[in-house]
N, C-alpha and C. Protein backbone atom coordinates (compact mmCIF):
# COMPACT_ATOMS: atom_id res chain seq x y z
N UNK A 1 -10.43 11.10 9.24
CA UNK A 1 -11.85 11.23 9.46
C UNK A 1 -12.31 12.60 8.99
N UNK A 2 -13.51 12.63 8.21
CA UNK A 2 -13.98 14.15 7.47
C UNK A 2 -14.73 14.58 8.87
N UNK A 3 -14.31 15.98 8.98
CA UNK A 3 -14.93 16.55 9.80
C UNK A 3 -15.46 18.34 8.85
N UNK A 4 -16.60 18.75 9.21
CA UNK A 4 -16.99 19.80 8.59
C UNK A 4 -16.64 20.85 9.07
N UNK A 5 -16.34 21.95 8.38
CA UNK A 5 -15.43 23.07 8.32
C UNK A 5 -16.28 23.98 9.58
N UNK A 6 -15.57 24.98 10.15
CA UNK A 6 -16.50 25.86 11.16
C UNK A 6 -17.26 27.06 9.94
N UNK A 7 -18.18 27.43 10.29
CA UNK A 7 -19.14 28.06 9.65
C UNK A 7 -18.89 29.86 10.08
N UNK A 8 -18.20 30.71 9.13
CA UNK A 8 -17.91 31.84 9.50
C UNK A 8 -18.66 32.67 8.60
N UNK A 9 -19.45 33.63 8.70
CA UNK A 9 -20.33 34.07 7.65
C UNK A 9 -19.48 35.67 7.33
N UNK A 10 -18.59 35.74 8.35
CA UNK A 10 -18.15 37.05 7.10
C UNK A 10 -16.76 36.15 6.24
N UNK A 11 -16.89 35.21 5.70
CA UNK A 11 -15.78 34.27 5.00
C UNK A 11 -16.92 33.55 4.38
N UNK A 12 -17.90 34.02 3.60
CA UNK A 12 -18.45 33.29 2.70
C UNK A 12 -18.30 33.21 1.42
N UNK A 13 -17.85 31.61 0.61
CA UNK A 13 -17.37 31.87 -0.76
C UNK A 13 -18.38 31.12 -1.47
N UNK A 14 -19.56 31.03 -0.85
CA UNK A 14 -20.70 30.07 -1.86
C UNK A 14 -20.67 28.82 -1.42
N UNK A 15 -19.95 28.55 -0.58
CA UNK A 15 -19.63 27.24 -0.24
C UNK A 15 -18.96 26.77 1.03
N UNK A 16 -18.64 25.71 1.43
CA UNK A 16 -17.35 25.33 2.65
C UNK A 16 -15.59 25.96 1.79
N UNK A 17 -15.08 26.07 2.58
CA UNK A 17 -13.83 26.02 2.25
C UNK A 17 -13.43 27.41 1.65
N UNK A 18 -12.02 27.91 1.29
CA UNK A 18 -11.89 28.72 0.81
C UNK A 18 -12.20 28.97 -0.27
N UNK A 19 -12.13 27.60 -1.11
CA UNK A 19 -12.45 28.19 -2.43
C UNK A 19 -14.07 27.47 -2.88
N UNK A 20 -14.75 27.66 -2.40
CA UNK A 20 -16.02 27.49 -2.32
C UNK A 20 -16.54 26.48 -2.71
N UNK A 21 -15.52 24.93 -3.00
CA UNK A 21 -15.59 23.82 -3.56
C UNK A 21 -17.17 23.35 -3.45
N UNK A 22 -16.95 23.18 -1.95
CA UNK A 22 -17.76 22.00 -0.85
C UNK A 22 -19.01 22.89 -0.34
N UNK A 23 -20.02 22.26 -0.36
CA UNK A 23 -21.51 22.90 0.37
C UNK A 23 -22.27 23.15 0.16
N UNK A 24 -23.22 24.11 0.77
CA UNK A 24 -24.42 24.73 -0.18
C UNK A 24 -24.21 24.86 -1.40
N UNK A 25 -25.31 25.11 -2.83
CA UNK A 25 -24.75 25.35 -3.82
C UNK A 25 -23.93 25.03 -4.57
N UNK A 26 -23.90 23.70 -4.34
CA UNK A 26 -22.84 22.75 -5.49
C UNK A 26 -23.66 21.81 -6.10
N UNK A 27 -24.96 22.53 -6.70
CA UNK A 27 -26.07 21.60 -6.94
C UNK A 27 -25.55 22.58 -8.97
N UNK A 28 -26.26 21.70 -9.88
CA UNK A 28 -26.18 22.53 -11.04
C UNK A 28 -27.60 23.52 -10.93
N UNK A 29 -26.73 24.63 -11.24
CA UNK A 29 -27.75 25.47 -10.68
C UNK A 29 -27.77 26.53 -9.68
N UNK A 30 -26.83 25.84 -8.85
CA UNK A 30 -26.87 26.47 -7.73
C UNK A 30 -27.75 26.23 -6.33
N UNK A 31 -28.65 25.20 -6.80
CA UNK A 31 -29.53 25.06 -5.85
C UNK A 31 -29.86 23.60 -5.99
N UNK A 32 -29.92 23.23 -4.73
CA UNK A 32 -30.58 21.74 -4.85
C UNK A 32 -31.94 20.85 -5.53
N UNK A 33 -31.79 19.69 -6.42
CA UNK A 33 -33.16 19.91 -7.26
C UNK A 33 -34.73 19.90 -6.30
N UNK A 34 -35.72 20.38 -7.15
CA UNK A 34 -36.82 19.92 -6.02
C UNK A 34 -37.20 18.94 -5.46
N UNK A 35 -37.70 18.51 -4.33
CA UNK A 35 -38.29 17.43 -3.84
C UNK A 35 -36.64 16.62 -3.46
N UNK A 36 -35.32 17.10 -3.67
CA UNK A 36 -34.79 16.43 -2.66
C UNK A 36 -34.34 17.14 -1.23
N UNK A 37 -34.32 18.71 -0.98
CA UNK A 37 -34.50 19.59 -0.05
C UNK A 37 -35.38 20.34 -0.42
N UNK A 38 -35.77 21.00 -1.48
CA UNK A 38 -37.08 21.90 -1.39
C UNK A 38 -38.41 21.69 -1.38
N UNK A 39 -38.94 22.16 -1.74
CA UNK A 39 -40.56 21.67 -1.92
C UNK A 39 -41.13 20.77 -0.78
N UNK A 40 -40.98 20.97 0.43
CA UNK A 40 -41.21 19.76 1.72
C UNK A 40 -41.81 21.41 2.44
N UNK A 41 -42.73 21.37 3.12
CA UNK A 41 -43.34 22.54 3.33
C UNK A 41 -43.38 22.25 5.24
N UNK A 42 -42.66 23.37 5.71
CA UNK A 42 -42.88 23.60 7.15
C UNK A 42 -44.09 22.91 8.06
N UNK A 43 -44.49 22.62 9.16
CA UNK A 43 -45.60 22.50 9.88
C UNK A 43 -46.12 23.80 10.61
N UNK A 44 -47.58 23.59 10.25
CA UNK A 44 -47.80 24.86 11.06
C UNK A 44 -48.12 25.03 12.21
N UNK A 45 -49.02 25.31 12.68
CA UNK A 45 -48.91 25.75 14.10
C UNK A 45 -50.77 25.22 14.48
N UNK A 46 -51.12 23.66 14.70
CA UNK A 46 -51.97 22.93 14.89
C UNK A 46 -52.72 23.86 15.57
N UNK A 47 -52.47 24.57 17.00
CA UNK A 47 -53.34 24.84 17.85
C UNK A 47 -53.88 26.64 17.05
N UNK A 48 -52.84 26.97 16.65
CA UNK A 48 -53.39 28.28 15.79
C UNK A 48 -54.95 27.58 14.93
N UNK A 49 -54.65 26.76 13.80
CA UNK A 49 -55.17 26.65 12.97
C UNK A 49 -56.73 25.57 13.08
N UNK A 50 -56.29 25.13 14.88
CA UNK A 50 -57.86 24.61 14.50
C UNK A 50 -58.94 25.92 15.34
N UNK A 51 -58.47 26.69 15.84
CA UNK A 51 -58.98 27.92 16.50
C UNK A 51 -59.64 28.73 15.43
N UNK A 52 -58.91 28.98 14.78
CA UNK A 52 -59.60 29.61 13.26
C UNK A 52 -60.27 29.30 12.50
N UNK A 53 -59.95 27.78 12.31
CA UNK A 53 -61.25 27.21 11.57
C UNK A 53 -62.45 27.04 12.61
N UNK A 54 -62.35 26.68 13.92
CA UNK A 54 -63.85 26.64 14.81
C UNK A 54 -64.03 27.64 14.80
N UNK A 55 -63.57 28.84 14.45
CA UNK A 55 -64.22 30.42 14.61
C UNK A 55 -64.78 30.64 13.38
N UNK A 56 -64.77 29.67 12.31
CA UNK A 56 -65.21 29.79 10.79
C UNK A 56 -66.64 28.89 11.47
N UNK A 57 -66.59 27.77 11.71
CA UNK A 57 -67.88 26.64 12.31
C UNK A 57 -67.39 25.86 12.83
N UNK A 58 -68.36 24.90 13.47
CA UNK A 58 -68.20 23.84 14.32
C UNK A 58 -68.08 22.61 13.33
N UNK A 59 -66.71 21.88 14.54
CA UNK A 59 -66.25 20.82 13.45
C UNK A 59 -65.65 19.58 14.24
N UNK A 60 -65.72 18.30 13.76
CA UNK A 60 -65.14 17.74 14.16
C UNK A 60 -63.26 17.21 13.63
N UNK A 61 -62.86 16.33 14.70
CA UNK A 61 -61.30 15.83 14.08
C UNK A 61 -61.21 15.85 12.62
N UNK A 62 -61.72 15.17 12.00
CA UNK A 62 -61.39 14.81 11.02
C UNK A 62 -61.60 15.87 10.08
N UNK A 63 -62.78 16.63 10.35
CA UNK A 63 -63.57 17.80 9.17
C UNK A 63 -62.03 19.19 9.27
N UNK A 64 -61.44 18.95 10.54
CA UNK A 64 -60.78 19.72 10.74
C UNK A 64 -59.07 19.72 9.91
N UNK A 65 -58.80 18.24 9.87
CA UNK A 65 -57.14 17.75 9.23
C UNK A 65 -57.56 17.69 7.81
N UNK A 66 -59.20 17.79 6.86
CA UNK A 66 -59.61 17.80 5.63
C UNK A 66 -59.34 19.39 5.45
N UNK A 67 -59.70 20.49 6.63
CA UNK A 67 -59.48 21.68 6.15
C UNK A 67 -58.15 22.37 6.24
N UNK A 68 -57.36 21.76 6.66
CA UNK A 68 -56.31 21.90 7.02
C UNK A 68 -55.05 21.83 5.52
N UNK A 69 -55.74 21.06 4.96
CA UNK A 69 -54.66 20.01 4.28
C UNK A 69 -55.53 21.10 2.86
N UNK A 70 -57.22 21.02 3.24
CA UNK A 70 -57.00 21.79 1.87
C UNK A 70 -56.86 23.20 1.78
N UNK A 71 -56.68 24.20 3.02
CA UNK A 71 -56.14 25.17 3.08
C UNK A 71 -54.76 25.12 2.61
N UNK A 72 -54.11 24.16 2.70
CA UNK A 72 -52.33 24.18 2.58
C UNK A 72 -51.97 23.86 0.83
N UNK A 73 -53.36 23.45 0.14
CA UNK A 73 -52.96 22.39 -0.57
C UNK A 73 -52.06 21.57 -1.04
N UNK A 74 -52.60 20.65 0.08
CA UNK A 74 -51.95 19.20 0.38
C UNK A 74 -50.89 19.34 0.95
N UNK A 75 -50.19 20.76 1.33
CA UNK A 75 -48.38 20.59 1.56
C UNK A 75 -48.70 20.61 3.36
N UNK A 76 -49.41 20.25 4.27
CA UNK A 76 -49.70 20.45 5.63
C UNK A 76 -50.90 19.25 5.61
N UNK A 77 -50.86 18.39 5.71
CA UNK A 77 -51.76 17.54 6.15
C UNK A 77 -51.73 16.77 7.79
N UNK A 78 -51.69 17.73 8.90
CA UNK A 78 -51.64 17.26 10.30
C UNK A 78 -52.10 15.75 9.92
N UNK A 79 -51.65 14.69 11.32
CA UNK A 79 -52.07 13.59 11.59
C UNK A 79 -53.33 13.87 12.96
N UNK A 80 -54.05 12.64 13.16
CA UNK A 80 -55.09 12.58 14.21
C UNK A 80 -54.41 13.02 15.32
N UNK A 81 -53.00 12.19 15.16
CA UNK A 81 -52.03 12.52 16.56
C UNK A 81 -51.63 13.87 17.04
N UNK A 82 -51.60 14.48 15.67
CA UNK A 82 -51.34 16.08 16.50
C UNK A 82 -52.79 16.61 16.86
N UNK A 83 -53.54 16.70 16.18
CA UNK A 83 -55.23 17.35 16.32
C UNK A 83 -56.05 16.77 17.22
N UNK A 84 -56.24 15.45 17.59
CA UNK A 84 -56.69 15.56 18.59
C UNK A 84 -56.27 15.80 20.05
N UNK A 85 -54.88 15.94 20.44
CA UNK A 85 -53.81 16.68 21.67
C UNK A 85 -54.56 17.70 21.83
N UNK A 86 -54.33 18.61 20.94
CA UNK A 86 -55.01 19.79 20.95
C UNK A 86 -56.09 20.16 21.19
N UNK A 87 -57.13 19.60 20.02
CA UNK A 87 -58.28 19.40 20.86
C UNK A 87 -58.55 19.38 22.36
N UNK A 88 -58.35 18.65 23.01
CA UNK A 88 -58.02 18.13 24.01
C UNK A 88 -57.52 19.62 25.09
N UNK A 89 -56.39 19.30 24.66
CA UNK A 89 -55.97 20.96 25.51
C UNK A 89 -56.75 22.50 25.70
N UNK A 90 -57.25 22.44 24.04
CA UNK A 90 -58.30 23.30 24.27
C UNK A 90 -59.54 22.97 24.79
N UNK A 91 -59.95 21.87 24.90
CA UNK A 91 -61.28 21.84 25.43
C UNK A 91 -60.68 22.02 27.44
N UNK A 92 -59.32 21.87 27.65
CA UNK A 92 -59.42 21.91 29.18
C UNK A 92 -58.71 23.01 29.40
N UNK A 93 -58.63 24.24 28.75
CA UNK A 93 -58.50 25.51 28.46
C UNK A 93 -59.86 26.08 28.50
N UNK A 94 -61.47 25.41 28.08
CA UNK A 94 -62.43 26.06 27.75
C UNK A 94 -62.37 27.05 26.98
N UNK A 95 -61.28 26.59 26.16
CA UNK A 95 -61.64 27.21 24.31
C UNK A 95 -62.16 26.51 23.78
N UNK A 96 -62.54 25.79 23.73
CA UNK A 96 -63.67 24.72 22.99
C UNK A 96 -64.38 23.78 24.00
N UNK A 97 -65.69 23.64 23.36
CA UNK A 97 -66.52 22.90 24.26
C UNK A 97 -67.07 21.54 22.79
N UNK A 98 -67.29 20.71 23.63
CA UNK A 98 -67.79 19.31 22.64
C UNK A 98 -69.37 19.39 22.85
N UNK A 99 -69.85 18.77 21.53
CA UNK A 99 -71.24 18.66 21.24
C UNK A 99 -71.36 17.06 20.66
N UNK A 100 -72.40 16.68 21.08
CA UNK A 100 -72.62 15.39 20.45
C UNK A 100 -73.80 15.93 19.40
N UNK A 101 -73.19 15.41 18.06
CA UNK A 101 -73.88 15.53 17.29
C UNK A 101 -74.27 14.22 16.07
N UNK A 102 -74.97 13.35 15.87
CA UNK A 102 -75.32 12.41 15.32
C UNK A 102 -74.50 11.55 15.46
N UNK A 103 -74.32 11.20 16.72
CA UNK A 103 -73.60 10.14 17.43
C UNK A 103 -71.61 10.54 17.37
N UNK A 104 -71.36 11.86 16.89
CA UNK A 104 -70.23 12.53 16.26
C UNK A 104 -69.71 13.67 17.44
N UNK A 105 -68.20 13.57 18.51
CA UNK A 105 -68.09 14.73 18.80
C UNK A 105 -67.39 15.78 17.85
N UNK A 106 -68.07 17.00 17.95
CA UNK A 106 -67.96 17.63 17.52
C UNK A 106 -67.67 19.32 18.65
N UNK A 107 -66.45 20.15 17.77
CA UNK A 107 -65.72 21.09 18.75
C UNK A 107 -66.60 22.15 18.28
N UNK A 108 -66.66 23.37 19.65
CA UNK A 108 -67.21 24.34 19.14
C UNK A 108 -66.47 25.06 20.05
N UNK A 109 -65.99 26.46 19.16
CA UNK A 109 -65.12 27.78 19.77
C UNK A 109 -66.21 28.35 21.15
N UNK A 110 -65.48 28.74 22.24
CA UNK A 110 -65.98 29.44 22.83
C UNK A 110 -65.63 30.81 22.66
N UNK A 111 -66.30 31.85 23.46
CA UNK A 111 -65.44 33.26 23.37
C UNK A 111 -64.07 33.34 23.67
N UNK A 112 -63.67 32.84 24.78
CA UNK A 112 -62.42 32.79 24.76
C UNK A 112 -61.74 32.45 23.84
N UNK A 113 -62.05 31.10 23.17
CA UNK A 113 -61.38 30.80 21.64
C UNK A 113 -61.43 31.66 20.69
N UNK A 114 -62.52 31.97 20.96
CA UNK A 114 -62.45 33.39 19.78
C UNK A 114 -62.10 34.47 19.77
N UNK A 115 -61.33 34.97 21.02
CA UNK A 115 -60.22 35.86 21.39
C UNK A 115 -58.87 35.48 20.62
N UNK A 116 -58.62 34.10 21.04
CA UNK A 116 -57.43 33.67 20.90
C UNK A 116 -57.28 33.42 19.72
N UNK A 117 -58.43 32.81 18.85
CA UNK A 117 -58.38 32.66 16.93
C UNK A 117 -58.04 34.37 16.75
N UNK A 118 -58.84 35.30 17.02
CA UNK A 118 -58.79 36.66 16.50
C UNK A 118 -57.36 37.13 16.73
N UNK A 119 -56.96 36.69 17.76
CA UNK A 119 -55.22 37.54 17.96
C UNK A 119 -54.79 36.47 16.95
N UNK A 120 -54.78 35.11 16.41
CA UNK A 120 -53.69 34.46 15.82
C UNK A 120 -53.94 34.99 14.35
N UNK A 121 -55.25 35.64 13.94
CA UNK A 121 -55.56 35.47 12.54
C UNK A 121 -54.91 37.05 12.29
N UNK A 122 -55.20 38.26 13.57
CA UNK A 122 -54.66 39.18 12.98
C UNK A 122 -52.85 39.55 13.30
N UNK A 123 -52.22 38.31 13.51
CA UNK A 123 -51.06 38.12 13.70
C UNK A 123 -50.15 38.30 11.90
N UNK A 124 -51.31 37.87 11.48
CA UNK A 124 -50.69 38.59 9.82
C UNK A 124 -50.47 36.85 8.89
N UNK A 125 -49.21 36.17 9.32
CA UNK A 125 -50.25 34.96 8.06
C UNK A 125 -51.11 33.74 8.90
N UNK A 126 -51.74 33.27 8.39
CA UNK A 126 -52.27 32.47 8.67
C UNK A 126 -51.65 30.92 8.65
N UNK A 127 -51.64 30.05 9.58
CA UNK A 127 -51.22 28.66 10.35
C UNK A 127 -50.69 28.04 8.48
N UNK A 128 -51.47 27.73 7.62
CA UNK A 128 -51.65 26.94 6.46
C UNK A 128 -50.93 27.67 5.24
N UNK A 129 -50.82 29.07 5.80
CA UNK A 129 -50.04 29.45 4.22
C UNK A 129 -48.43 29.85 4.31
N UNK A 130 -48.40 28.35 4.18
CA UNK A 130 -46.46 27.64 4.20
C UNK A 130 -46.16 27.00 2.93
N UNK A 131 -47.03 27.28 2.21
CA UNK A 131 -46.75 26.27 0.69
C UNK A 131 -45.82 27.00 -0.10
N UNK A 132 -45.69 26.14 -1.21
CA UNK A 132 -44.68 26.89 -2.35
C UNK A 132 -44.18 28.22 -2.87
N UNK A 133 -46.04 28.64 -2.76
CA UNK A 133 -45.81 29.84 -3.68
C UNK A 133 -44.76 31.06 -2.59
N UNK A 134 -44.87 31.46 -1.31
CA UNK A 134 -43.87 32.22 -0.91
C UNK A 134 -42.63 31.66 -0.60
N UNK A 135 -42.12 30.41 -0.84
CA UNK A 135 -40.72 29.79 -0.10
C UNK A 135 -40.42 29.99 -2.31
N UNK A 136 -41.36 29.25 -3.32
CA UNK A 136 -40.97 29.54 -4.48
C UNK A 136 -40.77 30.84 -4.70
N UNK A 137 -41.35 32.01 -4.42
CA UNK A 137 -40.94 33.52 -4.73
C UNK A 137 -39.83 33.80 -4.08
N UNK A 138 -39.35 33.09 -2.89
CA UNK A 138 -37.96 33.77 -2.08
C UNK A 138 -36.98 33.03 -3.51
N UNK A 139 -37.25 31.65 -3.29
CA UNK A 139 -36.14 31.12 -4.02
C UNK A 139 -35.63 31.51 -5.68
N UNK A 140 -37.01 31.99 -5.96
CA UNK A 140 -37.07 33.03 -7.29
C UNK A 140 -36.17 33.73 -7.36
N UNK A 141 -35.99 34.84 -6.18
CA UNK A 141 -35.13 35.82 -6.31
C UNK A 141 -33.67 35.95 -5.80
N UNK A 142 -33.76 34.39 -5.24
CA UNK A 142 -32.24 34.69 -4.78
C UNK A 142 -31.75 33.84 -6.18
N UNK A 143 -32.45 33.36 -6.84
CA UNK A 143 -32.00 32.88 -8.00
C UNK A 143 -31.63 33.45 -9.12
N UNK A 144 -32.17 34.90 -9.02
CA UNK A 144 -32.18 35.74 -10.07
C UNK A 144 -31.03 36.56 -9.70
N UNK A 145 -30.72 37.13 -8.22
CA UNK A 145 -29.66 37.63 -7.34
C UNK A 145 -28.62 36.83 -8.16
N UNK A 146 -28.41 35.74 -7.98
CA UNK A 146 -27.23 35.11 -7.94
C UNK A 146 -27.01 35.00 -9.86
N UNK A 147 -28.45 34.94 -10.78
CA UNK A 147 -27.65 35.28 -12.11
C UNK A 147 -27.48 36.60 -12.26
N UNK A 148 -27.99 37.78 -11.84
CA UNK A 148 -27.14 39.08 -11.86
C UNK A 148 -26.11 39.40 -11.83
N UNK A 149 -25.74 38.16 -10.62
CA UNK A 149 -24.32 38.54 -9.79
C UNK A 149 -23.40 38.14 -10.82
N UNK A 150 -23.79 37.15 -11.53
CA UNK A 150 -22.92 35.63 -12.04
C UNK A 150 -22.42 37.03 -13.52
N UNK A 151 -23.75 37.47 -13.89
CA UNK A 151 -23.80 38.30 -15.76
C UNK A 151 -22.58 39.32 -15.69
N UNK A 152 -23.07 39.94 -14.06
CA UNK A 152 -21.43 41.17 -13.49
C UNK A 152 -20.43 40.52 -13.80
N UNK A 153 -20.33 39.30 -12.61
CA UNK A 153 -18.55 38.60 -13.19
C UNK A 153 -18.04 38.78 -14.02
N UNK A 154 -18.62 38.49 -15.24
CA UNK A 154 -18.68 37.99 -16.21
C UNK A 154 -18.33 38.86 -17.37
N UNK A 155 -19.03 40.25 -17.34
CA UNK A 155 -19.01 41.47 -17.86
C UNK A 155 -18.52 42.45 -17.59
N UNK A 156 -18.83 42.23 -16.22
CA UNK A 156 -18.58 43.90 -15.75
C UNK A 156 -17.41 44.61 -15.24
N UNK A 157 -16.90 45.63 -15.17
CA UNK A 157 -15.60 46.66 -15.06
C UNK A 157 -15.03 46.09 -13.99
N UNK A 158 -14.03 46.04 -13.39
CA UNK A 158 -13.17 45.90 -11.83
C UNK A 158 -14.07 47.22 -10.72
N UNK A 159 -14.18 47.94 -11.57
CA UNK A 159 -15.45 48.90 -10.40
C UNK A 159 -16.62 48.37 -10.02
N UNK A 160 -17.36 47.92 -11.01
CA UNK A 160 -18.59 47.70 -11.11
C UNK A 160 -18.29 46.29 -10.03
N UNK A 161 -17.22 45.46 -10.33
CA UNK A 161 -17.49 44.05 -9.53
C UNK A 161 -17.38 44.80 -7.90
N UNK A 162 -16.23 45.45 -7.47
CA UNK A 162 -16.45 46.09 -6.22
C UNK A 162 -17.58 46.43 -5.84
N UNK A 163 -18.20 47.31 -6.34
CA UNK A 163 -19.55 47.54 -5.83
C UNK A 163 -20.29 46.99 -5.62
N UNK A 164 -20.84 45.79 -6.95
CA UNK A 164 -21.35 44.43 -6.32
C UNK A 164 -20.73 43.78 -5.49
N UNK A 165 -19.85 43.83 -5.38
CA UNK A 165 -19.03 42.68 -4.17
C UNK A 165 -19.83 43.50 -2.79
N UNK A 166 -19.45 44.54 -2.82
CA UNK A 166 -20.25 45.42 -1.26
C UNK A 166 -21.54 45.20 -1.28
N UNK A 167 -22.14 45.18 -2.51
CA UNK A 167 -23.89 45.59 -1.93
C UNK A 167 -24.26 44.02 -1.63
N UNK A 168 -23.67 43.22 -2.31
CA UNK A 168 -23.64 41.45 -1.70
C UNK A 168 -23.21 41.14 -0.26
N UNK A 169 -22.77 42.01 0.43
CA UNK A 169 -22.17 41.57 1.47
C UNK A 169 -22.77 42.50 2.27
N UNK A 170 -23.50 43.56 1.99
CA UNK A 170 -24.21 44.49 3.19
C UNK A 170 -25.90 43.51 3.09
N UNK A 171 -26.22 42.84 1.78
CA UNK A 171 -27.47 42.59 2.41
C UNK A 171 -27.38 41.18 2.57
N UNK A 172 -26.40 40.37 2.83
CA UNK A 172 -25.97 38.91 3.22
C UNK A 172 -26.08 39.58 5.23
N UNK A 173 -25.30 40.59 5.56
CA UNK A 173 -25.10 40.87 6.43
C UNK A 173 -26.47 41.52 7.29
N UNK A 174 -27.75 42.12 6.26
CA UNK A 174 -28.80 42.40 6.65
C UNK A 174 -29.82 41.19 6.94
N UNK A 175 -29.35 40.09 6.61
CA UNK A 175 -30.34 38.96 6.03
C UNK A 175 -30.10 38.36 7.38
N UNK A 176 -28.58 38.53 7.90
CA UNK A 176 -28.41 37.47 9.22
C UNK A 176 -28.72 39.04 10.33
N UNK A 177 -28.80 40.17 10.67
CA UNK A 177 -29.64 40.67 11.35
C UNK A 177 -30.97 40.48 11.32
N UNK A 178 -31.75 40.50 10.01
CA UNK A 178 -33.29 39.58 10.26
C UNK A 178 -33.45 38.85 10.87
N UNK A 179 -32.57 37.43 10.90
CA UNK A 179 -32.30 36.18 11.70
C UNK A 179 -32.26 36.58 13.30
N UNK A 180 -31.58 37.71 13.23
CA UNK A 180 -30.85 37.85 14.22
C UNK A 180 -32.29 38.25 15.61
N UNK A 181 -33.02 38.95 15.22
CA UNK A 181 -34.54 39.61 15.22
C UNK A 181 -35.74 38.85 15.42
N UNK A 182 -35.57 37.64 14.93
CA UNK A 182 -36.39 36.39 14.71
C UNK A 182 -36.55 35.76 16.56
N UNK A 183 -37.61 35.92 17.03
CA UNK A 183 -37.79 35.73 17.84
C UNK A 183 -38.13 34.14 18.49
């Protein structure tokens, strides 16, 4: 019976196993193609993001999963099922109060909501910006990392690979203290 190897990160060879056969990165390339692990974009954070937009105007369900989806473009399109919960919660929070408007409810921020939009917006990113372009710029550069690394092998002195071998392994080792930090 296959059972998967234990996961030791100061024994990393690119892969499972010692000799780095099996695992991550056994894609050509190095990386898996798009759209069969990448390009699938996180969820954000529903109750952040309809706070911010009622602090932009008053809106209903639907006006709200249209701004949502085109803030993200297209990669975040909430369902009714998550947005109106929320709704909901916030209106029995009295962060939002309902208006009937042409037979339409419609949410409107109270101050309190607009406390709580203002701390989420100056929290630094915003609920919707989970798309490509920053998960594509990470993957950019560890892509470029890894042909640097590959051109050294390849070229470079028995010194020169040492040194890369260290500065690969102090910021592999900085990357899982970030993690580590991640609250």
């Amino acid at each position: 019976m296959f059972s998967f190897p234990r996961f030791n990160p100061e024994n990393m060879h690119g892969g499972f196993g010692p000799s780095g056969k099996f695992g991550p990165g056994r894609f050509a390339g190095g990386f898996p193609p798009q759209g069969r692990f990448g390009a699938r974009a996180r969820r954000g954070d529903v109750r952040a993001a309809v706070l911010i937009l009622l602090a932009e105007a008053d809106s209903h369900g639907y006006g709200l999963i249209q701004s949502i989806s085109a803030r993200s473009q297209g990669m975040w399109v909430p369902s009714p099922g998550s947005i109106y919960p929320v709704l909901q919660a916030l209106e029995e929070a009295e962060l939002v109060t309902v208006l009937e408007v042409d037979g339409k409810r419609m949410f409107r921020i109270t101050e309190a909501g607009m406390a709580e939009a203002a701390a989420h917006a100056e929290a630094g990113r915003l609920p919707w910006d989970l798309g490509p372009q920053s998960d594509q710029e990470f993957t950019d550069e560890v892509r470029a990392l890894a042909a640097a690394a590959h051109e050294l092998r390849r070229g470079g002195s028995e010194e020169q690979l040492r040194q890369a071998q260290k500065i690969l392994a102090r910021a592999r080792k900085e990357m899982y203290l970030l993690l580590a930090d991640t609250p």
